[in-house]
PDB file of N, CA and C in Angstrom:
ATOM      1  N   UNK A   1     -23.391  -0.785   2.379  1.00  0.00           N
ATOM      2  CA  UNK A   1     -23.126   0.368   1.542  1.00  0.00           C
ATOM      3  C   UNK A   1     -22.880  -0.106   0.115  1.00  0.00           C
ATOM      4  N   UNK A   2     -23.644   0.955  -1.011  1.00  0.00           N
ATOM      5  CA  UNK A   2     -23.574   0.164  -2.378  1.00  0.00           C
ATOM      6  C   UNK A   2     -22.506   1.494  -3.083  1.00  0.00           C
ATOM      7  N   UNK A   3     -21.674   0.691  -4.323  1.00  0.00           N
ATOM      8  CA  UNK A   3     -20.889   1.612  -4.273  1.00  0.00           C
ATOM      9  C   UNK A   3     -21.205   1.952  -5.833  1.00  0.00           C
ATOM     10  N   UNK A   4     -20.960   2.608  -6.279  1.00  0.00           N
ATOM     11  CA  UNK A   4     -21.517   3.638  -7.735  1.00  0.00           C
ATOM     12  C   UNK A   4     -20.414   2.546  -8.410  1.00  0.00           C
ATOM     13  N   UNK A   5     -20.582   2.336  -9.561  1.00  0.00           N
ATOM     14  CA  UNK A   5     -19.397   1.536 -10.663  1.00  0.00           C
ATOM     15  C   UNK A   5     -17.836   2.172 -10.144  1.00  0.00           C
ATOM     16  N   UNK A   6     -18.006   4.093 -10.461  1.00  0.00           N
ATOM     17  CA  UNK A   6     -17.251   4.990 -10.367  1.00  0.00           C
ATOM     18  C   UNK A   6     -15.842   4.806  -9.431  1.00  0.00           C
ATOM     19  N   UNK A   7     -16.902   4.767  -8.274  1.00  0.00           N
ATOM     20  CA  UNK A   7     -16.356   4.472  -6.758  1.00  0.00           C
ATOM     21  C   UNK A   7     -15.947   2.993  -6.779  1.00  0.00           C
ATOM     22  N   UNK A   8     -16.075   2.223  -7.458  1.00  0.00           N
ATOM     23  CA  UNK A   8     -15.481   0.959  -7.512  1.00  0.00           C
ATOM     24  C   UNK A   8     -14.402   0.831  -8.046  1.00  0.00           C
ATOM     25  N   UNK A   9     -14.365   1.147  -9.580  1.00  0.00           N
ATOM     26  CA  UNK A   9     -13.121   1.350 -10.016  1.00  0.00           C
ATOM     27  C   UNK A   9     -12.138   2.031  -9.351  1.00  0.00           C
ATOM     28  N   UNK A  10     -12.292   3.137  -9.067  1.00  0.00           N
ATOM     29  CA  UNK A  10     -11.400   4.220  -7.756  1.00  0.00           C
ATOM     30  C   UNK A  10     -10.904   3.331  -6.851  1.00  0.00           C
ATOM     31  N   UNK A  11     -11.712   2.660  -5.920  1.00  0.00           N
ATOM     32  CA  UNK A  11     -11.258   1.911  -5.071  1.00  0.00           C
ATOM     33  C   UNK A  11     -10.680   0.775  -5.828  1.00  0.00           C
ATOM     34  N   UNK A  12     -10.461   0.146  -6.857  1.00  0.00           N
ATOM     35  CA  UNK A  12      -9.666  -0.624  -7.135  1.00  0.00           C
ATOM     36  C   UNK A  12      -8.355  -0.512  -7.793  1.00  0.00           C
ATOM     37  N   UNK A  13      -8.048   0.945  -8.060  1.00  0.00           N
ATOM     38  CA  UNK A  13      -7.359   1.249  -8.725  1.00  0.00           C
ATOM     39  C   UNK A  13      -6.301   2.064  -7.399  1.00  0.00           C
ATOM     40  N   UNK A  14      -7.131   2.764  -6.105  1.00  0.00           N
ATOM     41  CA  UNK A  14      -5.667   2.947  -4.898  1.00  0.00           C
ATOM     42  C   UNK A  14      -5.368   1.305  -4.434  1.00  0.00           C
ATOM     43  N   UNK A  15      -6.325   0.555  -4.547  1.00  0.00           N
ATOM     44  CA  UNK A  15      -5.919  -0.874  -3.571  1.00  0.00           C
ATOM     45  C   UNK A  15      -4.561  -1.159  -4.548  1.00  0.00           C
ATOM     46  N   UNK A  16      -4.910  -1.395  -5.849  1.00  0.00           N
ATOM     47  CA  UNK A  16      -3.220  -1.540  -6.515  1.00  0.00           C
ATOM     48  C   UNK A  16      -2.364  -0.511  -6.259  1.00  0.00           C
ATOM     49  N   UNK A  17      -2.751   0.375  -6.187  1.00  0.00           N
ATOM     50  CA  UNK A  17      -1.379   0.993  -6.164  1.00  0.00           C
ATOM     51  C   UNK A  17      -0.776   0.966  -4.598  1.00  0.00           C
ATOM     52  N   UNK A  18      -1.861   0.933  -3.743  1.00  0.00           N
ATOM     53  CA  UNK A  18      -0.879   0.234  -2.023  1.00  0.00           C
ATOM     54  C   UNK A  18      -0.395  -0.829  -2.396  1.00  0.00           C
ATOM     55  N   UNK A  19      -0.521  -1.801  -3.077  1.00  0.00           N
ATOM     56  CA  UNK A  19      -0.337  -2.749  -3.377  1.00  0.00           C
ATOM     57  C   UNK A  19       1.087  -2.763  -4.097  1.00  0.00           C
ATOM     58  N   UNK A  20       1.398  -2.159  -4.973  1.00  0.00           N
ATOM     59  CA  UNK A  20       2.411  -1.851  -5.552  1.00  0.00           C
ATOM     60  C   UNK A  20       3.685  -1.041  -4.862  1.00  0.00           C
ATOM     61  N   UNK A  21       3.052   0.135  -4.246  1.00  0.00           N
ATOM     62  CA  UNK A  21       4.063   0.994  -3.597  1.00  0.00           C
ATOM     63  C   UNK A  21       4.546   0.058  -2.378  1.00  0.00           C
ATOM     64  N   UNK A  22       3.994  -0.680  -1.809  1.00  0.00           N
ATOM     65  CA  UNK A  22       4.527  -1.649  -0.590  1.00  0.00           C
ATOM     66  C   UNK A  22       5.410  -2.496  -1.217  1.00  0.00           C
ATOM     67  N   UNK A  23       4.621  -3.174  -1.990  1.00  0.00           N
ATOM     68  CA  UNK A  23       6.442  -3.956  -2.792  1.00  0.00           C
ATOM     69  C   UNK A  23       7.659  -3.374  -2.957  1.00  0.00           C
ATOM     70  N   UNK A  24       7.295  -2.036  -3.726  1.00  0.00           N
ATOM     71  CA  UNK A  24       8.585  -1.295  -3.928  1.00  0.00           C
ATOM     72  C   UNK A  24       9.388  -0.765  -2.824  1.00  0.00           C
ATOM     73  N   UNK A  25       8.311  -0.460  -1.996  1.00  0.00           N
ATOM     74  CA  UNK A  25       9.144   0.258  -1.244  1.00  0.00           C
ATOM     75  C   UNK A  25      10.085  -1.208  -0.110  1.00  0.00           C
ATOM     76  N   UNK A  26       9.553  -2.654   0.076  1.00  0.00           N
ATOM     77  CA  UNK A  26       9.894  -3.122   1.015  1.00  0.00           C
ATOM     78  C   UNK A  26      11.259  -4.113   0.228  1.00  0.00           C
ATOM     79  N   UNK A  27      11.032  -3.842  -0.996  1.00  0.00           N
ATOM     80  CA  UNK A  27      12.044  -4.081  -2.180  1.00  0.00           C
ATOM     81  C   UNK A  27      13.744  -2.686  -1.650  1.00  0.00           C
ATOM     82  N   UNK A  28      12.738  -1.477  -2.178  1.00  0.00           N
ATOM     83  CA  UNK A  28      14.353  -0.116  -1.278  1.00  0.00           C
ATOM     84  C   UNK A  28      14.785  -0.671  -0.293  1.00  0.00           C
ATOM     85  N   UNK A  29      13.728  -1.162   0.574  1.00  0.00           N
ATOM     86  CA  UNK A  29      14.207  -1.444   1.995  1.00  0.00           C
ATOM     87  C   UNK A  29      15.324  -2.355   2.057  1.00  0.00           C
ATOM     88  N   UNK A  30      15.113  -3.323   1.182  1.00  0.00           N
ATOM     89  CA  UNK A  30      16.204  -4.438   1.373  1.00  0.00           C
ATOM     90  C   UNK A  30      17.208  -4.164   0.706  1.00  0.00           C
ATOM     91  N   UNK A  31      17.596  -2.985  -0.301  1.00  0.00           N
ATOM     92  CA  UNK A  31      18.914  -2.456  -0.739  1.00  0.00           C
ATOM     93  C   UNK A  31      19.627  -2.176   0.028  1.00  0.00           C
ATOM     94  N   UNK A  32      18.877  -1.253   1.231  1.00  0.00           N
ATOM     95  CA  UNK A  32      19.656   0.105   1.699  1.00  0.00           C
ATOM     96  C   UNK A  32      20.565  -0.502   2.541  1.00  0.00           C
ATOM     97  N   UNK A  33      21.661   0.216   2.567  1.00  0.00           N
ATOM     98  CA  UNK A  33      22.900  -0.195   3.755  1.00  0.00           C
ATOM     99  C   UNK A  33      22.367   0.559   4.751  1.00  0.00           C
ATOM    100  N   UNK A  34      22.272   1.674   4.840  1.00  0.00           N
ATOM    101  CA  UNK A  34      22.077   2.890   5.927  1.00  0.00           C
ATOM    102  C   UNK A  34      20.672   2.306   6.806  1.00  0.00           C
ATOM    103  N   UNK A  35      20.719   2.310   8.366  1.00  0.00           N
ATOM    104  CA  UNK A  35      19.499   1.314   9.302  1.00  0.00           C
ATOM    105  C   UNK A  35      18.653   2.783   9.392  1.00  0.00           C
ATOM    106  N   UNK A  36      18.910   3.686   9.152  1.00  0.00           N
ATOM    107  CA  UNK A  36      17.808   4.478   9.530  1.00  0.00           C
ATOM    108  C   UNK A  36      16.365   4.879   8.255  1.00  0.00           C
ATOM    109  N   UNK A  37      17.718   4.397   6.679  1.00  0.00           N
ATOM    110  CA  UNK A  37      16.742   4.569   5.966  1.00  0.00           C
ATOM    111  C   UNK A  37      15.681   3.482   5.357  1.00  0.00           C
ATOM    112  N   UNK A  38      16.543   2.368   5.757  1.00  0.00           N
ATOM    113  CA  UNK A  38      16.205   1.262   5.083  1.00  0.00           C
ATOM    114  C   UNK A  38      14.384   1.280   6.762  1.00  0.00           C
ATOM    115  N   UNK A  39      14.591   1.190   8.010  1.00  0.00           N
ATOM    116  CA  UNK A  39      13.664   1.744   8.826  1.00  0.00           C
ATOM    117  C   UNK A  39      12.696   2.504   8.116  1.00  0.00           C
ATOM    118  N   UNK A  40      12.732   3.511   7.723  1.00  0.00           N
ATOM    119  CA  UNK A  40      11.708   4.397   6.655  1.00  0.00           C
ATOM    120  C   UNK A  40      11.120   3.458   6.113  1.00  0.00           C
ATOM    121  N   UNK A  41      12.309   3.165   5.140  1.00  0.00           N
ATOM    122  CA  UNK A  41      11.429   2.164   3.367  1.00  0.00           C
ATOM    123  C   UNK A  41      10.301   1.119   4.165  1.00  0.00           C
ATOM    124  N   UNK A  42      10.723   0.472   5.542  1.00  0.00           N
ATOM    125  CA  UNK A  42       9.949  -0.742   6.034  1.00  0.00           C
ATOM    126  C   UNK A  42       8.577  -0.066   6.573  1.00  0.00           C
ATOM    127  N   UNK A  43       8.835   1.207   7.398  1.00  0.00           N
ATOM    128  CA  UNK A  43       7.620   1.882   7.997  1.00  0.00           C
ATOM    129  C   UNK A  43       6.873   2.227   6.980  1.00  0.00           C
ATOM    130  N   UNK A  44       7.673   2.550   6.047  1.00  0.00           N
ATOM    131  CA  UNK A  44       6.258   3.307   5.311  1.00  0.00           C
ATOM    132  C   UNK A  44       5.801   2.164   4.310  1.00  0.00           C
ATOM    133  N   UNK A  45       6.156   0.747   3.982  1.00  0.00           N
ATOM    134  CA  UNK A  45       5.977  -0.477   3.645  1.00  0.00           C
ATOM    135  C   UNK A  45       4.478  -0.661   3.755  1.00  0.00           C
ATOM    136  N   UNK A  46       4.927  -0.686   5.727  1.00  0.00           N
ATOM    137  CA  UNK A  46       3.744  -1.127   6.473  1.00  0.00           C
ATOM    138  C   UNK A  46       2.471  -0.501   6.548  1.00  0.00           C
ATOM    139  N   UNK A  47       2.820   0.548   6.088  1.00  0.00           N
ATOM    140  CA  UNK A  47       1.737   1.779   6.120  1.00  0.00           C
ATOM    141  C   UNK A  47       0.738   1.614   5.058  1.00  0.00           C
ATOM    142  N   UNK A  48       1.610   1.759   3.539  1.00  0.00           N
ATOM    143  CA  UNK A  48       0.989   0.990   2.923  1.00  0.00           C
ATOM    144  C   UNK A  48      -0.101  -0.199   2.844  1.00  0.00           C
ATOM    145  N   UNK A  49       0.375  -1.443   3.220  1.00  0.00           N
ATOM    146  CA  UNK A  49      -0.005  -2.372   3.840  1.00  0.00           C
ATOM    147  C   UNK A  49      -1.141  -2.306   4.799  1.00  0.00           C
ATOM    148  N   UNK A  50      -0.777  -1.615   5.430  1.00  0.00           N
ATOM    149  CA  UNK A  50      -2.069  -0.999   6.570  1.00  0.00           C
ATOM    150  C   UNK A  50      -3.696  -0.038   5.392  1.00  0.00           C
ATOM    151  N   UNK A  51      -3.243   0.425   4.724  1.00  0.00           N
ATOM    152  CA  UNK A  51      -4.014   1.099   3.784  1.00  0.00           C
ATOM    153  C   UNK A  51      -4.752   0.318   2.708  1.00  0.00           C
ATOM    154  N   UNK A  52      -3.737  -0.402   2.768  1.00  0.00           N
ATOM    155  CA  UNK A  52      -3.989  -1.586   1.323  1.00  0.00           C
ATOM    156  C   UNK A  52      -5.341  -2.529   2.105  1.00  0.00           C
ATOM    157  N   UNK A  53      -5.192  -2.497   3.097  1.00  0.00           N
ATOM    158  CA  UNK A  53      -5.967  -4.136   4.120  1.00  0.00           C
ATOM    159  C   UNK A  53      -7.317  -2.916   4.191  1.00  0.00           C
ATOM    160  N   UNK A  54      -7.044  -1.867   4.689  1.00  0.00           N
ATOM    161  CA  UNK A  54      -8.129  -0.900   4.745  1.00  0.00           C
ATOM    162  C   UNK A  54      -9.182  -0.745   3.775  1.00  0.00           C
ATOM    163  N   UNK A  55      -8.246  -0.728   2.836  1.00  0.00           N
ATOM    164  CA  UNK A  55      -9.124  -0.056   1.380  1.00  0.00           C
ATOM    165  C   UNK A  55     -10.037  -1.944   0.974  1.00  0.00           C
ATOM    166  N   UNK A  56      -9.237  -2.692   1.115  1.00  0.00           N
ATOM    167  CA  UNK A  56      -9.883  -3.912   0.833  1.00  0.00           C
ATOM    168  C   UNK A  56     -11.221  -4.641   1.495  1.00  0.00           C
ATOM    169  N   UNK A  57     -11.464  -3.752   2.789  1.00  0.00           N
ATOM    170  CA  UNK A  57     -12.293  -3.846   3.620  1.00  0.00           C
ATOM    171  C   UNK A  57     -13.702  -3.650   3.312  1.00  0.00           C
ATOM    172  N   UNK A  58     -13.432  -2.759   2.077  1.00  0.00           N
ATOM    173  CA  UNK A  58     -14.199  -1.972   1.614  1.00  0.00           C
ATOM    174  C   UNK A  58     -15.232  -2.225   0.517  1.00  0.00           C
ATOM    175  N   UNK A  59     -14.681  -3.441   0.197  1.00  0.00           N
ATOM    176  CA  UNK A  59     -15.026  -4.235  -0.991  1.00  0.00           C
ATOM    177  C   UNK A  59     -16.023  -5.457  -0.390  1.00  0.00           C
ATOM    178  N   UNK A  60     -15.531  -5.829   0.728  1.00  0.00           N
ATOM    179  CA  UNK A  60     -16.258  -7.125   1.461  1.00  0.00           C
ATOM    180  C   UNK A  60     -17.622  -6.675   2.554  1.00  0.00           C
TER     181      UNK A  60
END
């Protein structure tokens, strides 16, 4: 699959930002006192992460 310039930039521009929001968020995670929220910040980390590996797939 060939991708338009358009669609390239796009896709390089969510891969940073999974990229970014996973730091931050696995960054909250390690503040939080509370186990249910700091749980969140890590799940949705991973999710990220999971999206981020996705979107990169995309490129190769």
């Amino acid at each position: 699959m060939n991708l338009s310039q358009l669609e390239l930039q796009n896709l390089r521009h969510l891969i940073g930002s999974h990229a970014t929001a996973e730091k931050k968020l696995r960054f909250y995670a390690s503040q939080c006192q509370d186990a249910q929220v700091r749980q969140m910040f890590e799940q949705s980390a991973q999710s990220a992460c999971d999206t981020h590996k996705k979107l990169m797939s995309f490129l190769g």
